[in-house]
Protein backbone atom coordinates (compact mmCIF):
# COMPACT_ATOMS: atom_id res chain seq x y z
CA UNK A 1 79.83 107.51 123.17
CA UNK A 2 77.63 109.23 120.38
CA UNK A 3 81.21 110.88 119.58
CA UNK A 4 82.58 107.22 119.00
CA UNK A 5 79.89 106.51 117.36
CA UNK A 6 79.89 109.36 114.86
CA UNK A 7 83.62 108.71 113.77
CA UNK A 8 82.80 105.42 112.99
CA UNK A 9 80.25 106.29 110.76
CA UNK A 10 82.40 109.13 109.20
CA UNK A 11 84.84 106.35 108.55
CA UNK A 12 82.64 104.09 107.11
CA UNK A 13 81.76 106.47 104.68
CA UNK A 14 84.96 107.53 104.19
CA UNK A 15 85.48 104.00 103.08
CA UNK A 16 82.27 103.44 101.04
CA UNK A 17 83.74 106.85 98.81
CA UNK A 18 86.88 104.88 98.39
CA UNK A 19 86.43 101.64 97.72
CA UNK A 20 83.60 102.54 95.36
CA UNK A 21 86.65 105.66 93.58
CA UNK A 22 89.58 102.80 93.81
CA UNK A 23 87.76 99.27 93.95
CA UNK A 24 90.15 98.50 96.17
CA UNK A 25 91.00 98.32 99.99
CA UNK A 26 93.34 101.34 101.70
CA UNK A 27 96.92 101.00 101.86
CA UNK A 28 98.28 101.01 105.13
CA UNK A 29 102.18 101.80 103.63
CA UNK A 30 101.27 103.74 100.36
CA UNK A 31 99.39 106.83 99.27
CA UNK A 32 98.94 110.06 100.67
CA UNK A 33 98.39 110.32 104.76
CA UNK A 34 94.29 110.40 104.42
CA UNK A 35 94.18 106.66 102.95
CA UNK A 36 96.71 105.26 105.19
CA UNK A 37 95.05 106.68 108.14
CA UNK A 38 92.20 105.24 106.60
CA UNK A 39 93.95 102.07 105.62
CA UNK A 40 95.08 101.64 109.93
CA UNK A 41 91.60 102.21 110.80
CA UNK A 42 90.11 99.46 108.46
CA UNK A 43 93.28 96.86 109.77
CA UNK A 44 91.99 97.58 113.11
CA UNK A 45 88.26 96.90 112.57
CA UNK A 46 87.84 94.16 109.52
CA UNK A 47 88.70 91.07 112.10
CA UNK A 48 86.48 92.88 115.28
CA UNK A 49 83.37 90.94 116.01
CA UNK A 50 81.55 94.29 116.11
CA UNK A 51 78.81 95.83 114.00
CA UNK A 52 81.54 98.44 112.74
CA UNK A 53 83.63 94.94 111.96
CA UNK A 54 80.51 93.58 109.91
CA UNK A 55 79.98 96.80 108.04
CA UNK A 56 83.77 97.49 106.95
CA UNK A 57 83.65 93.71 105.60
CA UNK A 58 80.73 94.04 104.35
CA UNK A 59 82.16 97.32 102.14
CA UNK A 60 85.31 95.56 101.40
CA UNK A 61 84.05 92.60 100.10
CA UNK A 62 81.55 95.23 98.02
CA UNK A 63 85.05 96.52 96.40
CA UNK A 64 86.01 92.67 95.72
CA UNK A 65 89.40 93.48 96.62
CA UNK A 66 90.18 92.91 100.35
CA UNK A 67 93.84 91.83 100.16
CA UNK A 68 97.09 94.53 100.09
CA UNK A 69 97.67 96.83 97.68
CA UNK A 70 99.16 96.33 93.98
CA UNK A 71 100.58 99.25 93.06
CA UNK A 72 101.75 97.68 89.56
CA UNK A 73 98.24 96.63 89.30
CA UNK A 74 96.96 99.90 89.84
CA UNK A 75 99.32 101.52 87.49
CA UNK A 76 98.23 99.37 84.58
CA UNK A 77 94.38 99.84 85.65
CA UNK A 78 94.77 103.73 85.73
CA UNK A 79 96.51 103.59 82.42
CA UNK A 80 93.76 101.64 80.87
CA UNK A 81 91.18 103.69 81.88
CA UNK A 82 92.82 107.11 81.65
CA UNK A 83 94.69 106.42 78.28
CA UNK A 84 97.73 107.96 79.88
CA UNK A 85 100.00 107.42 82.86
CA UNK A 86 99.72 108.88 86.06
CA UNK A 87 101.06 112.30 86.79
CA UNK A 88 102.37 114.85 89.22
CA UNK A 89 100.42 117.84 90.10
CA UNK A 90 96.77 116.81 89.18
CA UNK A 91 95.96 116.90 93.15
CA UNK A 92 94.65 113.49 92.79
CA UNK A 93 96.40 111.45 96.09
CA UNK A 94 95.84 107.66 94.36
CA UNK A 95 97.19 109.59 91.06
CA UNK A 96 100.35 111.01 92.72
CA UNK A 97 101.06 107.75 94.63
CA UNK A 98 101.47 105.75 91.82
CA UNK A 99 103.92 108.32 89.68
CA UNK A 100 105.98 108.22 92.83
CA UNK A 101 105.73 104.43 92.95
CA UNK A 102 106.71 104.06 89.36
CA UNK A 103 109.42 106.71 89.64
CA UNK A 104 110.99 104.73 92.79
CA UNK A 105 111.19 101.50 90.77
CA UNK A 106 114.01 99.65 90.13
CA UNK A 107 113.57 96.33 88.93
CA UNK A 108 113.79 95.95 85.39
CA UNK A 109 110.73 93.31 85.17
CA UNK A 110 108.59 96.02 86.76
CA UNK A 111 110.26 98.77 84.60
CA UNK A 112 109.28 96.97 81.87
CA UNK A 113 105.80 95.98 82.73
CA UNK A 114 105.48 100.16 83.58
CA UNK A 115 106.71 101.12 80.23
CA UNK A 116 104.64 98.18 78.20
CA UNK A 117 101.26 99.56 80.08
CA UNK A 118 102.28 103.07 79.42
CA UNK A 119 102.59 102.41 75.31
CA UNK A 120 99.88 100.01 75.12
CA UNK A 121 97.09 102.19 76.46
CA UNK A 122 98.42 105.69 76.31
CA UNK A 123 96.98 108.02 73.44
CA UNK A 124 99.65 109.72 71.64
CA UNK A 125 98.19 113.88 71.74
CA UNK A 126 99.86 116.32 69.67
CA UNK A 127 101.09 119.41 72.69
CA UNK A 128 100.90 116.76 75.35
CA UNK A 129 101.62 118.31 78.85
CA UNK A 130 105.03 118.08 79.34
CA UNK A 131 104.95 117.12 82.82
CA UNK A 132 103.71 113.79 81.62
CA UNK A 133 105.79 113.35 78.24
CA UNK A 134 108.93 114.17 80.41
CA UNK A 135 107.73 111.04 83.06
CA UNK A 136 107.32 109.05 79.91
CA UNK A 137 110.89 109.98 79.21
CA UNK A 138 112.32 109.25 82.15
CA UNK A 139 110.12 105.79 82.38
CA UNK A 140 111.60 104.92 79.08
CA UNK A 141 114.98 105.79 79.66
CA UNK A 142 115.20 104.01 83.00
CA UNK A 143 113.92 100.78 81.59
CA UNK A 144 115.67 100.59 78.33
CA UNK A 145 118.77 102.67 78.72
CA UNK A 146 118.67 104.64 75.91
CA UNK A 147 116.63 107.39 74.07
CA UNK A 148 113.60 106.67 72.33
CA UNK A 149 114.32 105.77 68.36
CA UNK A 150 112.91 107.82 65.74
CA UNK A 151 112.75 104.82 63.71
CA UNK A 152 111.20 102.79 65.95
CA UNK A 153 108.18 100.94 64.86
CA UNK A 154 106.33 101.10 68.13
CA UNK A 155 103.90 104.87 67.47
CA UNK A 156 104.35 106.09 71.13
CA UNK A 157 107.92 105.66 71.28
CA UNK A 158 108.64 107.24 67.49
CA UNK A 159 106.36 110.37 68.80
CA UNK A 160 108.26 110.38 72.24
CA UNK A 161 111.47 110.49 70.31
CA UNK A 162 110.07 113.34 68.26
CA UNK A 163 108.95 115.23 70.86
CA UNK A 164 112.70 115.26 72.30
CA UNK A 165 114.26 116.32 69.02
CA UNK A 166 111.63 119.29 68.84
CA UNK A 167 112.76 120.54 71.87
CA UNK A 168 116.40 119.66 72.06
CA UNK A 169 116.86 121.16 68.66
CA UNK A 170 115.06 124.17 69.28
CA UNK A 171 116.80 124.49 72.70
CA UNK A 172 113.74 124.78 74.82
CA UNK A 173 113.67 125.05 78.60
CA UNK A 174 113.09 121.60 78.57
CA UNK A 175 116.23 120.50 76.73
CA UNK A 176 117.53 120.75 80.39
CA UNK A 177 115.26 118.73 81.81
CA UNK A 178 116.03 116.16 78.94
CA UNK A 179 119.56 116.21 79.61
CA UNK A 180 119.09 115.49 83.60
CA UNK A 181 116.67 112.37 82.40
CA UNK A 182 119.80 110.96 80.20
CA UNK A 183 122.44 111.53 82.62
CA UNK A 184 120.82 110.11 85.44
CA UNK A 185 120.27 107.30 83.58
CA UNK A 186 122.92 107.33 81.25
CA UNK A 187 120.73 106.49 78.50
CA UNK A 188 123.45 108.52 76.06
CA UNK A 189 126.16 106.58 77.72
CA UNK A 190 124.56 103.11 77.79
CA UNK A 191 123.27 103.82 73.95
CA UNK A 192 126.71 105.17 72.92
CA UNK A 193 128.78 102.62 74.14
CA UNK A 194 126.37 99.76 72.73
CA UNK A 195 126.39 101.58 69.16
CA UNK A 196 130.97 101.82 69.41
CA UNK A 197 130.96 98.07 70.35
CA UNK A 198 128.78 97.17 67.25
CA UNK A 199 130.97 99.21 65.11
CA UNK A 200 134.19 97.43 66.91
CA UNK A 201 132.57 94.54 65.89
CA UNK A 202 132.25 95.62 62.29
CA UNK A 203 135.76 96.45 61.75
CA UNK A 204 137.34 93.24 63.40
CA UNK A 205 134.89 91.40 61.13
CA UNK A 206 136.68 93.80 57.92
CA UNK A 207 139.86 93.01 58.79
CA UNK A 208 139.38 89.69 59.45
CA UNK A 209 137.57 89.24 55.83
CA UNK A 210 140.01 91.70 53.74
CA UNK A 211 143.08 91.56 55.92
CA UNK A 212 143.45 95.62 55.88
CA UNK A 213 141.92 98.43 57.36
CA UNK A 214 138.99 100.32 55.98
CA UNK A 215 140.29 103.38 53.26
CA UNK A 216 138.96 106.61 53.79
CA UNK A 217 139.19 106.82 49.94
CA UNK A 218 137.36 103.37 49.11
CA UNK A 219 134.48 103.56 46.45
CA UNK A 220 132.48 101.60 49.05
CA UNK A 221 130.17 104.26 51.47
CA UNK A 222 130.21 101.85 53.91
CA UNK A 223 134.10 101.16 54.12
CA UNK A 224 134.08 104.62 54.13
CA UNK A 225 132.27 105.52 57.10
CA UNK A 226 134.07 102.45 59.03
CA UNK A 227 137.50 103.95 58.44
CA UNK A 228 136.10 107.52 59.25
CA UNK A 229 134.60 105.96 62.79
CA UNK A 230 137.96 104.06 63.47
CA UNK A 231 139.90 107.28 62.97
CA UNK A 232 137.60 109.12 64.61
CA UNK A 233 136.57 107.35 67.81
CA UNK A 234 140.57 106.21 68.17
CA UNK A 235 141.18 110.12 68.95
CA UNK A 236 139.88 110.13 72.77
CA UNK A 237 141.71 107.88 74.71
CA UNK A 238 139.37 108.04 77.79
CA UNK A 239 136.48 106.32 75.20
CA UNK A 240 135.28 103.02 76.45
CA UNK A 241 136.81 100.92 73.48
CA UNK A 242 139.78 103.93 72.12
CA UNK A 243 142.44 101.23 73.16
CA UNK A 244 141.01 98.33 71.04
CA UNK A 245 140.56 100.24 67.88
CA UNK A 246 143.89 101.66 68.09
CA UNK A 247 144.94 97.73 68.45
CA UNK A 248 142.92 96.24 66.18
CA UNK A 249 144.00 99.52 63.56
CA UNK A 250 147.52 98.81 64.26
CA UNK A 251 147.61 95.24 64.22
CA UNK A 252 146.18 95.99 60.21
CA UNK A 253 149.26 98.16 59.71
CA UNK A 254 146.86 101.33 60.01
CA UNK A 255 147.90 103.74 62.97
């Protein structure tokens, strides 16, 4: 009995320490195997008419959060009081559980609500560790589709896209790394193919006003570079719009 009695109490205060770290309940489903032990234990006892049932509400209600877990919740309260997003390898279970929460995401409302809280609180350091600048990476890249801009006007997305020149240009271990992020998201793909149909779009819209094709040899930079994308990108065949601007060239008497 006093053995029953004693893991009670070492549960209790298991869940005093957590609610009081997390301000929250435990997860039954999420987080490392401690808290959801923890979190079965607490399911058990928070409806039992029992003095351990009075003291587990009685420490739940002290957390003011009693209901299930919000992982996108969490996420944007660790950002906020961290400055940064959560990352792998800090041997911090709650920590870990949400980078492998936001990593597992899909949907592109919560992919967007997971960047927006990353840019919004996250301090932009100089030498960041790169575990966390490539999650950022990856974050961004899954949500959006494409790299980060340089020219962007947002700060943490101009210094993420500066951090990947740095090391793509320099050819650093991580350019690797960099390259995985892309092509499992086909951020280069996606961004490629939306910056070929806006040029597509361009040179229908030059035809259409000047009923030729662009010159190579035009005064005008900008006819110019046109003509040298049109002769350029109509080279591959196996590009996504090749067979248009070969059309849309020929149909201008330009092959």
């Amino acid at each position: 009995m006093s053995n029953l009695r004693m893991s009670a109490t070492e549960r209790l205060e298991q869940l005093r320490d957590f609610v009081a770290a997390h301000d929250r309940a435990p997860s039954r489903r999420t987080g490392q195997q401690e808290e959801r032990s923890l979190g079965e234990w607490v399911a058990k006892h928070k409806n039992a008419q029992t003095p351990t049932g009075d003291a587990v509400r009685e420490l739940l209600d002290r957390g003011t959060m009693t209901g299930p877990v919000n992982d996108l919740e969490d996420y944007q309260k660790f950002c906020t009081k961290h400055m940064r997003a959560p990352m792998p390898g800090t041997n911090v279970e709650r920590e870990q559980a949400l980078w492998e929460w936001a990593k597992e995401q899909q949907d592109p409302a919560t992919l967007a609500k997971i960047a927006a809280a990353r840019t919004q609180c996250r301090v932009a350091t100089p030498g960041g560790n790169y575990r966390e600048k490539l999650a950022e990476l990856e974050q961004f890249a899954k949500a959006y589709r494409r790299p980060p801009s340089p020219e962007a006007k947002d700060r943490h997305e101009k210094s993420l896209a500066a951090w990947v020149r740095v090391n793509v240009a320099s050819k650093s271990y991580l350019a690797r790394e960099i390259e995985v992020i892309y092509r499992t998201h086909r951020a280069d793909q996606h961004h490629a193919q939306r910056i070929a149909a806006g040029r597509l779009n361009g040179l229908v819209a030059f035809i259409a006003t000047t009923g030729r094709a662009p010159r190579i040899d035009s005064p005008n930079d900008r006819e110019v570079s046109l003509a040298k994308w049109a002769a350029e990108y109509s080279r591959n065949p196996e590009r996504t719009y090749a067979a248009q601007v070969t059309r849309v060239l020929a149909a201008a008497g330009q092959r």
